[in-house]
N, C-alpha and C. Protein backbone atom coordinates (compact mmCIF):
# COMPACT_ATOMS: atom_id res chain seq x y z
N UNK A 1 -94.72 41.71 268.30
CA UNK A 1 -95.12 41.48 269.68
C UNK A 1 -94.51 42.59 270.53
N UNK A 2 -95.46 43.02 271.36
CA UNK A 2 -95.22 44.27 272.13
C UNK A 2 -93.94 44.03 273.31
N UNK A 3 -92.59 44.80 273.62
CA UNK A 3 -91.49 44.23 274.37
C UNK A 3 -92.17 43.79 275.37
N UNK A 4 -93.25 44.37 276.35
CA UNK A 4 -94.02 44.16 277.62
C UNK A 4 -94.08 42.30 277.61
N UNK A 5 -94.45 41.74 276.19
CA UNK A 5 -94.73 40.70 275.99
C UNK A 5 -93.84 39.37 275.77
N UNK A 6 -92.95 40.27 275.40
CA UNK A 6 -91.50 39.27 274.86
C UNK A 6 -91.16 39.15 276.50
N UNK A 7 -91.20 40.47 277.30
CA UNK A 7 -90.29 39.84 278.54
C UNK A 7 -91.20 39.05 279.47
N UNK A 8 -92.33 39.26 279.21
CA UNK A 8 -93.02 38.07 280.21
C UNK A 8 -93.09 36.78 279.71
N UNK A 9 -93.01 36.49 278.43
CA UNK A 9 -93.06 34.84 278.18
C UNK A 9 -91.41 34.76 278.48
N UNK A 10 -90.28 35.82 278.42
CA UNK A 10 -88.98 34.81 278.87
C UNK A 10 -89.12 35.17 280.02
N UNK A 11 -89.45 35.43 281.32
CA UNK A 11 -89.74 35.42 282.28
C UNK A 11 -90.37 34.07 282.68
N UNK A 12 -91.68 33.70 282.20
CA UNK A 12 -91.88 32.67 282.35
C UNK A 12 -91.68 31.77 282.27
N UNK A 13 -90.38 31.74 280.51
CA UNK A 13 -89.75 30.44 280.54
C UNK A 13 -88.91 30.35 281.41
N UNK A 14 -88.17 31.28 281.59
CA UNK A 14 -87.02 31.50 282.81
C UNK A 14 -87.60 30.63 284.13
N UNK A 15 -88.66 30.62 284.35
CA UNK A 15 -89.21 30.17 285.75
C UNK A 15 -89.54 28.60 285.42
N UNK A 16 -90.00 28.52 284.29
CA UNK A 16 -89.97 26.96 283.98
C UNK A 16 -88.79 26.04 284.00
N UNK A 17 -87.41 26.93 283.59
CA UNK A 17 -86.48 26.03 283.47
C UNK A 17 -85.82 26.05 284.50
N UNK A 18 -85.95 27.15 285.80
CA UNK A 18 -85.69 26.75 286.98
C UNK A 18 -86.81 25.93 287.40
N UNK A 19 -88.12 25.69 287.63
CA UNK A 19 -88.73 24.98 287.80
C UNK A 19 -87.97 23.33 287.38
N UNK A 20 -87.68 23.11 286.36
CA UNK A 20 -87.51 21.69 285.78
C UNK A 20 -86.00 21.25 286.27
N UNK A 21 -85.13 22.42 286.65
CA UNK A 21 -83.76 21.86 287.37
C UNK A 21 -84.62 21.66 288.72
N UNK A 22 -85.70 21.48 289.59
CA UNK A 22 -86.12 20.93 290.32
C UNK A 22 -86.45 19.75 289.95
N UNK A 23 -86.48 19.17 288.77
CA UNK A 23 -87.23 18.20 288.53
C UNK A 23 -88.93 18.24 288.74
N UNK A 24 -89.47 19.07 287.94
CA UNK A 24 -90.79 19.80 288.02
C UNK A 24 -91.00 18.97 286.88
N UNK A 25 -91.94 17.91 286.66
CA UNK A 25 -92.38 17.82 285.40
C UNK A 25 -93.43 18.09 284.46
N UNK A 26 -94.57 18.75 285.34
CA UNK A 26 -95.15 19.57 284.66
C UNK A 26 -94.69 20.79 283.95
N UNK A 27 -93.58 21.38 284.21
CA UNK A 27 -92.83 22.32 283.59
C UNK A 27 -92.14 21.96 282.50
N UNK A 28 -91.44 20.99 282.92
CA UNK A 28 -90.80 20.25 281.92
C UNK A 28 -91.75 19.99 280.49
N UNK A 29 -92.70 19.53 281.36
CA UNK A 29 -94.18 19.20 279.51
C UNK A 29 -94.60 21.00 278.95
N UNK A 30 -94.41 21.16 279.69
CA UNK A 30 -94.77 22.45 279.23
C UNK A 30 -93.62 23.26 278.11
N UNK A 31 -92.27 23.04 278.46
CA UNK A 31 -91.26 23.36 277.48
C UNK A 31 -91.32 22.83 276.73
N UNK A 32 -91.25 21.18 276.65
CA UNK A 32 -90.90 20.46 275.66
C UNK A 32 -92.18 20.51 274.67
N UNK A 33 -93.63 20.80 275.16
CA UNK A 33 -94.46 21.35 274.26
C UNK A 33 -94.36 22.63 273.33
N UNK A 34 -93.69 23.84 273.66
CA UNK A 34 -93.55 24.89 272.89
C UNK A 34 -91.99 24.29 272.35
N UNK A 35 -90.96 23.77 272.71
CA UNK A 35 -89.58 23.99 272.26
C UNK A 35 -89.09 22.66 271.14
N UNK A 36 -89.67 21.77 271.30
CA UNK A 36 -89.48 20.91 270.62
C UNK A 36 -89.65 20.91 269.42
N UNK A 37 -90.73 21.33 268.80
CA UNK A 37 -91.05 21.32 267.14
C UNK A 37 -90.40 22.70 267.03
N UNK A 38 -90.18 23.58 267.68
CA UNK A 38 -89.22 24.69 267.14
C UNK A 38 -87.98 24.45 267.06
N UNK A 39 -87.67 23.11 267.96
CA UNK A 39 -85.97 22.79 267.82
C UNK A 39 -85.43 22.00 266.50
N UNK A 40 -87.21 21.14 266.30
CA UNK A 40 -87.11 20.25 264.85
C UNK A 40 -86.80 20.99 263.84
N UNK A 41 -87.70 22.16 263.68
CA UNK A 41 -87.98 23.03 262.46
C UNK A 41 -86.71 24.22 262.21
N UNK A 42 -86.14 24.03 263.44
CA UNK A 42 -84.79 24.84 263.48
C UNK A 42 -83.60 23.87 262.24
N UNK A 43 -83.80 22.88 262.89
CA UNK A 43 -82.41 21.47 262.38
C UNK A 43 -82.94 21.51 260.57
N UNK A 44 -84.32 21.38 260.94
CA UNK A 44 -84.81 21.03 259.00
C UNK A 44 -84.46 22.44 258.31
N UNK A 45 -84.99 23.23 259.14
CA UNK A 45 -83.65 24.33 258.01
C UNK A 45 -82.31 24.72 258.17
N UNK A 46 -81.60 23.55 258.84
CA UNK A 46 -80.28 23.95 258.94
C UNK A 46 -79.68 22.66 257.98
N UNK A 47 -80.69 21.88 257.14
CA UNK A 47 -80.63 21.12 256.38
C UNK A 47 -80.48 19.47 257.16
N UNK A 48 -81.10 19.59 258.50
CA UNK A 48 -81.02 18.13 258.90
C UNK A 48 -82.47 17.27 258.60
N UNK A 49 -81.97 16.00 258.01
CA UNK A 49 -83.30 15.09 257.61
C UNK A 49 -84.47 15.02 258.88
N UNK A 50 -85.47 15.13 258.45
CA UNK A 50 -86.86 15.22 259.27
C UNK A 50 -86.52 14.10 260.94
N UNK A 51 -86.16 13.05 259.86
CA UNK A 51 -86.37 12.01 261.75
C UNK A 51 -85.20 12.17 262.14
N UNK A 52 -83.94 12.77 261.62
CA UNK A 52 -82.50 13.18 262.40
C UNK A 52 -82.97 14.28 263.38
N UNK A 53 -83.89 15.49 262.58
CA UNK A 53 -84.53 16.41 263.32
C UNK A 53 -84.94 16.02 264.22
N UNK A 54 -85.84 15.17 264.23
CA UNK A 54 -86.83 14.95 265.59
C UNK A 54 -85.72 14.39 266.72
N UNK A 55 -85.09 13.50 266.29
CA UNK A 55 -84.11 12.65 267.22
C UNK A 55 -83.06 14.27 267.92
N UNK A 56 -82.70 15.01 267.24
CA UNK A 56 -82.02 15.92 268.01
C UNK A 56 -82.80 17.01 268.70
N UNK A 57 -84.43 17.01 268.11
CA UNK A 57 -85.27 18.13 268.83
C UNK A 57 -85.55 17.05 270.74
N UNK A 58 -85.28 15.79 270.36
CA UNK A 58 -86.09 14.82 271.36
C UNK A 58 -84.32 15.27 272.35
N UNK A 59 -83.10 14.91 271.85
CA UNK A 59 -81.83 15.14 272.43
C UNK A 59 -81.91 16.35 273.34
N UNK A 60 -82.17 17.59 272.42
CA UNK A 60 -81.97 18.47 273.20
C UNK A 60 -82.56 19.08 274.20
N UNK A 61 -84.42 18.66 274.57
CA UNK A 61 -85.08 18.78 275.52
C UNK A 61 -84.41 17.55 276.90
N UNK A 62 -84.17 16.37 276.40
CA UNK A 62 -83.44 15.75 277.34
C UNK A 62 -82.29 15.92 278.22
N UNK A 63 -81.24 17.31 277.27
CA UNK A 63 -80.24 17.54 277.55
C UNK A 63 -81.02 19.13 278.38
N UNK A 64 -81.85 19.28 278.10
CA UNK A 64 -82.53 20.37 279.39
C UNK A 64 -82.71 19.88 280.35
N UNK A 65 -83.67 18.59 279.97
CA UNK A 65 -83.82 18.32 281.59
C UNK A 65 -82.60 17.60 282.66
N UNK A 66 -81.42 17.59 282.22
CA UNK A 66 -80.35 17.11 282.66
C UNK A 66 -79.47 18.39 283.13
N UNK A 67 -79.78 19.38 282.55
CA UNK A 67 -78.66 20.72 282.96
C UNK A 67 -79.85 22.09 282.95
N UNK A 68 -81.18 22.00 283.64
CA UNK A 68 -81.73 22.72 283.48
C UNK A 68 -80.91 23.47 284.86
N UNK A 69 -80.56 22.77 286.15
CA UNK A 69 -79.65 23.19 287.16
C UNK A 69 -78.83 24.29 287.14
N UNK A 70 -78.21 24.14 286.13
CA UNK A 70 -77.50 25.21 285.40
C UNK A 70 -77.52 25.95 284.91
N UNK A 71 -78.80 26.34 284.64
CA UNK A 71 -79.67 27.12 283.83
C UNK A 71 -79.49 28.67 285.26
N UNK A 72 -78.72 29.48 283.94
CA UNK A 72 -78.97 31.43 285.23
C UNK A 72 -80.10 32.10 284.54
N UNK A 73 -81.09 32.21 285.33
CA UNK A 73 -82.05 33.65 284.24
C UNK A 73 -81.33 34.59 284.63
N UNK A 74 -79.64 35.13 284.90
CA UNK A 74 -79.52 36.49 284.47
C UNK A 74 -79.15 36.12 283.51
N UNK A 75 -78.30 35.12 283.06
CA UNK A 75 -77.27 35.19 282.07
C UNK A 75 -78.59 35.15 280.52
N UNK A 76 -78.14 34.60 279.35
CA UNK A 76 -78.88 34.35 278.48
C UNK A 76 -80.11 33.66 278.28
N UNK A 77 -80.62 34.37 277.48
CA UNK A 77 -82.58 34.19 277.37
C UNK A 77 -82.73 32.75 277.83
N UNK A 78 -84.29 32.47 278.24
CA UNK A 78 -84.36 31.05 277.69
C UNK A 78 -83.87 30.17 276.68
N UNK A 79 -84.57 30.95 275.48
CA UNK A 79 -84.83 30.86 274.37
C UNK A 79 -83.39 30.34 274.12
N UNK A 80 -82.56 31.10 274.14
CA UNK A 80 -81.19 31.19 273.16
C UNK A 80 -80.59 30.17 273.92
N UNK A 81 -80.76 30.15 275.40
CA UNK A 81 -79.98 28.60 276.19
C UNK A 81 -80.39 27.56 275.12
N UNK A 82 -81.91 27.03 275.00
CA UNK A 82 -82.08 25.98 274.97
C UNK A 82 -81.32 25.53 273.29
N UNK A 83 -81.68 26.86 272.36
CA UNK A 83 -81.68 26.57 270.61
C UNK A 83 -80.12 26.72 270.88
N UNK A 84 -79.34 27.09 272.19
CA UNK A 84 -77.55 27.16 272.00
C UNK A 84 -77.58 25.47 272.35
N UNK A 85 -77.82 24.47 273.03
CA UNK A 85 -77.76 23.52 273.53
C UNK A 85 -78.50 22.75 271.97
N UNK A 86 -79.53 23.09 271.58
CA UNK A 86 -79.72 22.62 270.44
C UNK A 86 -78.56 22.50 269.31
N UNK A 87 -78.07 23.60 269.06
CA UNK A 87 -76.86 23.84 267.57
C UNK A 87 -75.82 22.83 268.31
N UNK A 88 -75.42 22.89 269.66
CA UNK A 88 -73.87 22.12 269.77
C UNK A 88 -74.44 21.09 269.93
N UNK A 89 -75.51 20.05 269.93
CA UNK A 89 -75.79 18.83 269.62
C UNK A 89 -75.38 18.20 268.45
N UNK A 90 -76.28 19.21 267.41
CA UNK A 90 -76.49 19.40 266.05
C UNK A 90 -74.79 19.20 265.44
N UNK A 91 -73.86 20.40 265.85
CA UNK A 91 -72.94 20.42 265.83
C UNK A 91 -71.47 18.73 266.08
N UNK A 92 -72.06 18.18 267.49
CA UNK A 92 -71.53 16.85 267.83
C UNK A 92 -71.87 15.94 267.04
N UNK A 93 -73.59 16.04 266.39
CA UNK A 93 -73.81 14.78 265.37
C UNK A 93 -72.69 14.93 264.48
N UNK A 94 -72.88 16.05 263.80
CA UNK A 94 -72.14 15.76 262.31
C UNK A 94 -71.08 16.32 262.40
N UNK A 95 -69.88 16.08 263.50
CA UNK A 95 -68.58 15.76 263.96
C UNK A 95 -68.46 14.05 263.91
N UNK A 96 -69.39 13.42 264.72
CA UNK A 96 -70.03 11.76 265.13
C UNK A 96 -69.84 11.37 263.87
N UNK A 97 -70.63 11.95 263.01
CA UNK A 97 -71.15 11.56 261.47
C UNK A 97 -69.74 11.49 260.50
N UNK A 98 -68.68 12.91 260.43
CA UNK A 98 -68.04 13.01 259.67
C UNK A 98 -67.07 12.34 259.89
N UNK A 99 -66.51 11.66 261.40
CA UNK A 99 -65.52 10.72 262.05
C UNK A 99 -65.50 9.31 261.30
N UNK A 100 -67.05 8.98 261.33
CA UNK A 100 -67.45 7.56 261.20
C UNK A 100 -67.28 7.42 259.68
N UNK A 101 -67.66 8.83 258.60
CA UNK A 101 -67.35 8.69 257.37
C UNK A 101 -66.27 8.05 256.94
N UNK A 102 -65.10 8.98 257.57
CA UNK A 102 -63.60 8.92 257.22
C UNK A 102 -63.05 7.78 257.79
N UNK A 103 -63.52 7.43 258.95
CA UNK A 103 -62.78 6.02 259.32
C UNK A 103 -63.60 4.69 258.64
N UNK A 104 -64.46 5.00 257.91
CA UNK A 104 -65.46 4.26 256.68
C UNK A 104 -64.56 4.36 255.60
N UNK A 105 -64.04 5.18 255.24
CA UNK A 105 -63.17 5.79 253.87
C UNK A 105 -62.06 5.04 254.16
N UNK A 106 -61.28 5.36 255.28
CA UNK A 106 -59.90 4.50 255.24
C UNK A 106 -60.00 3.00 255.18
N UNK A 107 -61.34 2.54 255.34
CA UNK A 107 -61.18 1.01 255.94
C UNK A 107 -61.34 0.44 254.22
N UNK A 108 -62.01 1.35 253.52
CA UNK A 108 -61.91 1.25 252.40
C UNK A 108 -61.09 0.94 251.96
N UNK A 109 -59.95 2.00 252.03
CA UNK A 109 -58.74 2.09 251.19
C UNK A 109 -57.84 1.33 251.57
N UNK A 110 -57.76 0.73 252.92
CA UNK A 110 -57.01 -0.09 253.25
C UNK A 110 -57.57 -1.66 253.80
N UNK A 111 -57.90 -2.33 253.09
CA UNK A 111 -58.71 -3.87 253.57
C UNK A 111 -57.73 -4.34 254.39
N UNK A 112 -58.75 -4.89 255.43
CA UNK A 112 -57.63 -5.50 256.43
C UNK A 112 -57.77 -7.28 255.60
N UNK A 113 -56.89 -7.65 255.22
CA UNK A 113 -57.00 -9.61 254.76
C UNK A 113 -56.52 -10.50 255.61
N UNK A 114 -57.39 -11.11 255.91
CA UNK A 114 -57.54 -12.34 257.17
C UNK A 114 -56.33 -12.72 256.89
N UNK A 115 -55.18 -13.45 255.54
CA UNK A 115 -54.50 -14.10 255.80
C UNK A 115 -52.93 -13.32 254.97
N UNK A 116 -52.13 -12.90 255.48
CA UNK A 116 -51.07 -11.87 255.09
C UNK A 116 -50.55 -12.85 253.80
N UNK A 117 -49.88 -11.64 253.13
CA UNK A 117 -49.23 -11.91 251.72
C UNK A 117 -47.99 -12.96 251.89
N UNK A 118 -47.82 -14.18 251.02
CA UNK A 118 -46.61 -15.07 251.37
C UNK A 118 -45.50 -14.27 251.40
N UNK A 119 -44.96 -12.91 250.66
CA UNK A 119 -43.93 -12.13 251.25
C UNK A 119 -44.17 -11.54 252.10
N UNK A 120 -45.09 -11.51 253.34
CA UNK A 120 -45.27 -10.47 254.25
C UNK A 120 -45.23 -11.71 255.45
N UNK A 121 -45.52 -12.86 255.23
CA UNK A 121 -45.11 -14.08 256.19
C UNK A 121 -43.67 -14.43 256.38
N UNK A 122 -42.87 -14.25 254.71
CA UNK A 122 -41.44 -14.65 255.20
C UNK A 122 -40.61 -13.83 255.37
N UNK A 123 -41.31 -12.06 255.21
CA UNK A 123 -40.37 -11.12 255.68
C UNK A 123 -40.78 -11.21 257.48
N UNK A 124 -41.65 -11.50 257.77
CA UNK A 124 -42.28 -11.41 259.57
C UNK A 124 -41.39 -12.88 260.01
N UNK A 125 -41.36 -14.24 259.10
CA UNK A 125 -40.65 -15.17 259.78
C UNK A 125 -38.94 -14.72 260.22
N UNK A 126 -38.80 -13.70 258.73
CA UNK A 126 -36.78 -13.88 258.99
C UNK A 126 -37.11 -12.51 260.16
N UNK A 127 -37.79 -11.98 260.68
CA UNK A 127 -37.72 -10.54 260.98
C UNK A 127 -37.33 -11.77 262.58
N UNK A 128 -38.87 -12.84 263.14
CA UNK A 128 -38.43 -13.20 263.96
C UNK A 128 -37.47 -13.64 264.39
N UNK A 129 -36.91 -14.27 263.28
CA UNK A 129 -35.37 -15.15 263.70
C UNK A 129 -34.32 -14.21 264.31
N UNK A 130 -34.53 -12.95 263.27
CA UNK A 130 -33.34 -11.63 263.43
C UNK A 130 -33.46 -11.31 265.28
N UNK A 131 -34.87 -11.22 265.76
CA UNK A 131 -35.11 -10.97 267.25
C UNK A 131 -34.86 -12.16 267.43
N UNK A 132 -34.56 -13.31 268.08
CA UNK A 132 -34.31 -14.21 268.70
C UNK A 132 -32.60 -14.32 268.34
N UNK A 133 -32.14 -13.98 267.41
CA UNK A 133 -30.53 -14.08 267.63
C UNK A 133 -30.55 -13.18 268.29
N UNK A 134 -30.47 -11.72 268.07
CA UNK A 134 -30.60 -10.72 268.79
C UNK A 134 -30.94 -10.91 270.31
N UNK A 135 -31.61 -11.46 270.72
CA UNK A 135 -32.22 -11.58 272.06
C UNK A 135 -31.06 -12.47 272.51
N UNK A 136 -30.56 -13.69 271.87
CA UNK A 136 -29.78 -14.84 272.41
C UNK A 136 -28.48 -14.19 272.41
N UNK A 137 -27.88 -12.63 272.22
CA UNK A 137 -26.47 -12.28 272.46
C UNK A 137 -26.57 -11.21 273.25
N UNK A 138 -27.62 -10.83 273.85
CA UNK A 138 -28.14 -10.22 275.42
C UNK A 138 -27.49 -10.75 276.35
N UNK A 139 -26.65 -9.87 276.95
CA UNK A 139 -26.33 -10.62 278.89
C UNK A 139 -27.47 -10.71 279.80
N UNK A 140 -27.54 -12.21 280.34
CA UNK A 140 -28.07 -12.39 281.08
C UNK A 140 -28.90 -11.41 282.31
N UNK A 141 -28.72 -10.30 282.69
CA UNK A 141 -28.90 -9.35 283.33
C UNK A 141 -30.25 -9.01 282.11
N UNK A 142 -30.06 -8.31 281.30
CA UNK A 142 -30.96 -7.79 279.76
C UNK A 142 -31.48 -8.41 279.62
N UNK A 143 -31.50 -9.69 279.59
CA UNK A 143 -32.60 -11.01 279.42
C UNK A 143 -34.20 -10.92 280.48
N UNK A 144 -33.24 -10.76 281.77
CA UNK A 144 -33.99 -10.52 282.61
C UNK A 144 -35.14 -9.52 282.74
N UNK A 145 -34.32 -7.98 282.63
CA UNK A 145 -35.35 -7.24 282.32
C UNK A 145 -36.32 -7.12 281.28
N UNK A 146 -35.85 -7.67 279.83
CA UNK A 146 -36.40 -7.29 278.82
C UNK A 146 -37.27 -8.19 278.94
N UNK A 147 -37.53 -9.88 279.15
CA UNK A 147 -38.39 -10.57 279.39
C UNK A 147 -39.76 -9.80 280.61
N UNK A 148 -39.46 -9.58 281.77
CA UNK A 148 -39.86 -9.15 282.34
C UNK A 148 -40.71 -8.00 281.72
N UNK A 149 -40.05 -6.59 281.31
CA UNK A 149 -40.79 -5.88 280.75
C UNK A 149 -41.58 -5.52 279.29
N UNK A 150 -41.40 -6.89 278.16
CA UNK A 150 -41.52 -7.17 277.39
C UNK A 150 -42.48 -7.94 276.77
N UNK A 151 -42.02 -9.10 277.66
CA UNK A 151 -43.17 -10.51 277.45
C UNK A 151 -44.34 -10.55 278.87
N UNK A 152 -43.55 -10.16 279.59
CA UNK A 152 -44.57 -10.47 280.81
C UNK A 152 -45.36 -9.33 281.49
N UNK A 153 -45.34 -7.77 280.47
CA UNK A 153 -45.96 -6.90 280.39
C UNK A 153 -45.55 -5.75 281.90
N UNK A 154 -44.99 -6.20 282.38
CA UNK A 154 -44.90 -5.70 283.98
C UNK A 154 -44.16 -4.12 284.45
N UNK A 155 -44.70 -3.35 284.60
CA UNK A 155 -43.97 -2.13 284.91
C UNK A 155 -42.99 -2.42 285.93
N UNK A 156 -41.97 -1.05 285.73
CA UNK A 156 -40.66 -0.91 285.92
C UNK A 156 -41.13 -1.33 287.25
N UNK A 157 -41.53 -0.48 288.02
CA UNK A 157 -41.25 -0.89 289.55
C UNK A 157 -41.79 -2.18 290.33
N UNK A 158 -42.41 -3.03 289.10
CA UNK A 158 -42.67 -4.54 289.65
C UNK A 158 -41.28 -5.34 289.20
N UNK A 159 -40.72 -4.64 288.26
CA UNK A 159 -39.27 -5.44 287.89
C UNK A 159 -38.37 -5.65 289.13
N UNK A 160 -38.42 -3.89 289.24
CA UNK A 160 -37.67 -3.42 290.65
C UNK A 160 -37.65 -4.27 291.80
N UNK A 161 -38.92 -4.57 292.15
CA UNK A 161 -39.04 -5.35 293.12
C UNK A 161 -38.85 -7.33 293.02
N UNK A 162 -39.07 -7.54 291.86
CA UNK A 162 -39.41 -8.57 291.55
C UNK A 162 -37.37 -9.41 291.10
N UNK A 163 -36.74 -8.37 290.63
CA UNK A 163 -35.23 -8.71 290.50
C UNK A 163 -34.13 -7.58 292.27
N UNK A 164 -34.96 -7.06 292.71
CA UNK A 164 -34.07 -6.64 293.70
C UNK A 164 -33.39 -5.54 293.05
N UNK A 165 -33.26 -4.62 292.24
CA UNK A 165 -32.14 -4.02 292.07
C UNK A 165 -33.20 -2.45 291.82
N UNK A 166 -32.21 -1.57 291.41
CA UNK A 166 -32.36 0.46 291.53
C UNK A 166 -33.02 0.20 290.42
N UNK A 167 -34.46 1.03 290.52
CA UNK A 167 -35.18 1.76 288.92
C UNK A 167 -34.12 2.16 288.05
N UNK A 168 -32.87 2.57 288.03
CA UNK A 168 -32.28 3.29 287.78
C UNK A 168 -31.71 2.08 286.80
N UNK A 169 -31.30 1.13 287.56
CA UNK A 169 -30.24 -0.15 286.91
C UNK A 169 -30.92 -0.45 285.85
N UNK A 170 -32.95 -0.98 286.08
CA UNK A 170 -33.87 -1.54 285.09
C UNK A 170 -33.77 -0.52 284.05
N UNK A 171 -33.88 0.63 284.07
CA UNK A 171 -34.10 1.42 282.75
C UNK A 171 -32.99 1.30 281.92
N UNK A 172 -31.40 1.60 282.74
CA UNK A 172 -29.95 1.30 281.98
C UNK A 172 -30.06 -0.16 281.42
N UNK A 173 -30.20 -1.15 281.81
CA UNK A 173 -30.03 -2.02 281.06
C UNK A 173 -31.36 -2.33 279.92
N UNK A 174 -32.61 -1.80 280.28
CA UNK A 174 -33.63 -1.93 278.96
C UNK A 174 -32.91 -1.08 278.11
N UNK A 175 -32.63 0.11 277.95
CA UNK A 175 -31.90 1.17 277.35
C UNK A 175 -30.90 0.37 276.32
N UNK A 176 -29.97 -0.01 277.04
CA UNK A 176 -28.54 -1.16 276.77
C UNK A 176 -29.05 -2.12 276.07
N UNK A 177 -30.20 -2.94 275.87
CA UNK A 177 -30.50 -4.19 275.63
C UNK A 177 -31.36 -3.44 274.81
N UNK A 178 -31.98 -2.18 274.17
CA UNK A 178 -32.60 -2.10 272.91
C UNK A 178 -31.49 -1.71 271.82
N UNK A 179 -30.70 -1.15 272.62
CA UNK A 179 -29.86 -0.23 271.42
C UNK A 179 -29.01 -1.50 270.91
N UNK A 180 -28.92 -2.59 271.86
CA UNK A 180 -28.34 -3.95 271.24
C UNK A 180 -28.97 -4.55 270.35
N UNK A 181 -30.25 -4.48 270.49
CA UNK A 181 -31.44 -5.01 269.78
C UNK A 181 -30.98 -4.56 268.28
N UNK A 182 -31.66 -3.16 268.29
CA UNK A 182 -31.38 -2.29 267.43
C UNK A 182 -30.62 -2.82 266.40
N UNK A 183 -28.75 -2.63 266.62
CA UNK A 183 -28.01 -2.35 266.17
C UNK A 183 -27.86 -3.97 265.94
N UNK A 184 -28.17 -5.08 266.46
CA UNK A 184 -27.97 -6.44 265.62
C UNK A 184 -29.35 -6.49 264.99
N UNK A 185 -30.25 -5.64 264.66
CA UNK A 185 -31.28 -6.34 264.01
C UNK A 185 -31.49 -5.59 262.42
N UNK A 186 -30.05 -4.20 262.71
CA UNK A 186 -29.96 -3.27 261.10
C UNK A 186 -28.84 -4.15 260.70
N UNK A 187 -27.66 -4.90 261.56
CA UNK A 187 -26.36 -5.26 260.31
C UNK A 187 -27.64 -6.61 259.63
N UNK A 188 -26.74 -6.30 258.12
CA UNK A 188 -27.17 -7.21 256.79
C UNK A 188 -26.75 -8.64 257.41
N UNK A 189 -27.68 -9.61 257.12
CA UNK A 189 -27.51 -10.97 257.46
C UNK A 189 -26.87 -11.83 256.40
């Protein structure tokens, strides 16, 4: 094709896809008539299945008419905007695809079982007891906060307000009251 010719059809597409960031939809039919089965036939030889094809040739004219706005005829061709907006689709599926594999794979390898192992009940029962002694040789002050920010979910500065005292005090004594935690919940029982 003679260059005279190449630059007037991207000229023209150029004017279509500013046309369609107007929301022109005769322009719009007009792209998605030449660009679409070239976007399909692009994906089927980039080895994507026929109706994955179509579903990302149908994506990426949609994703024109959503950012045709954006579209510069100085910057890059028509052409290469739309088949660049095509590949990083292409690209997001089978990121989408290879995510969903692997978190398919782990769920595999790890079954979640509705009802835990009888040693995994009476290591979680003595674990609780260990926190509730632990909790019951807390000063009263530590009780306070740690309930507060613990059980009753509440950020620091609703503590603050809610016991009267310095951000400063709430963090020292959560601080104080884990490392207590801590250190009665490693000695051997």
């Amino acid at each position: 094709m003679p260059d005279r010719q190449i630059q007037d059809r991207r000229a023209k597409f150029a004017r279509l896809i500013v046309a369609v960031g107007r929301k022109d939809r005769d322009a719009f039919s007009v792209l998605f008539e030449y660009f679409a089965p070239r976007v399909k036939a692009m994906m089927m030889r980039a080895g994507v299945p026929e109706q994955r094809a179509e579903d990302l040739a149908q994506d990426t004219m949609l994703a024109v008419w959503h950012k045709a706005h954006l579209f510069d005829p100085a910057g890059a061709g028509p052409s290469a905007w739309i088949y660049t907006i095509a590949r990083n689709l292409r690209i997001d599926a089978l990121r989408r695809e290879q995510r969903a594999q692997r978190a398919e794979g782990e769920a595999l390898q790890h079954p979640e079982s509705e009802q835990p192992l009888p040693d995994a009940r009476l290591s979680a029962s003595e674990a609780e007891e260990k926190v509730r002694a632990g909790l019951a040789n807390l000063s009263e002050e530590q009780m306070k906060v740690v309930t507060l920010s613990f059980f009753e979910n509440r950020p620091h500065p609703e503590i603050v307000q809610a016991l009267g005292i310095p951000l400063g005090t709430v963090k020292s004594r959560l601080r104080l009251a884990m490392k207590r935690l801590r250190t009665l919940l490693e000695e051997p029982q």
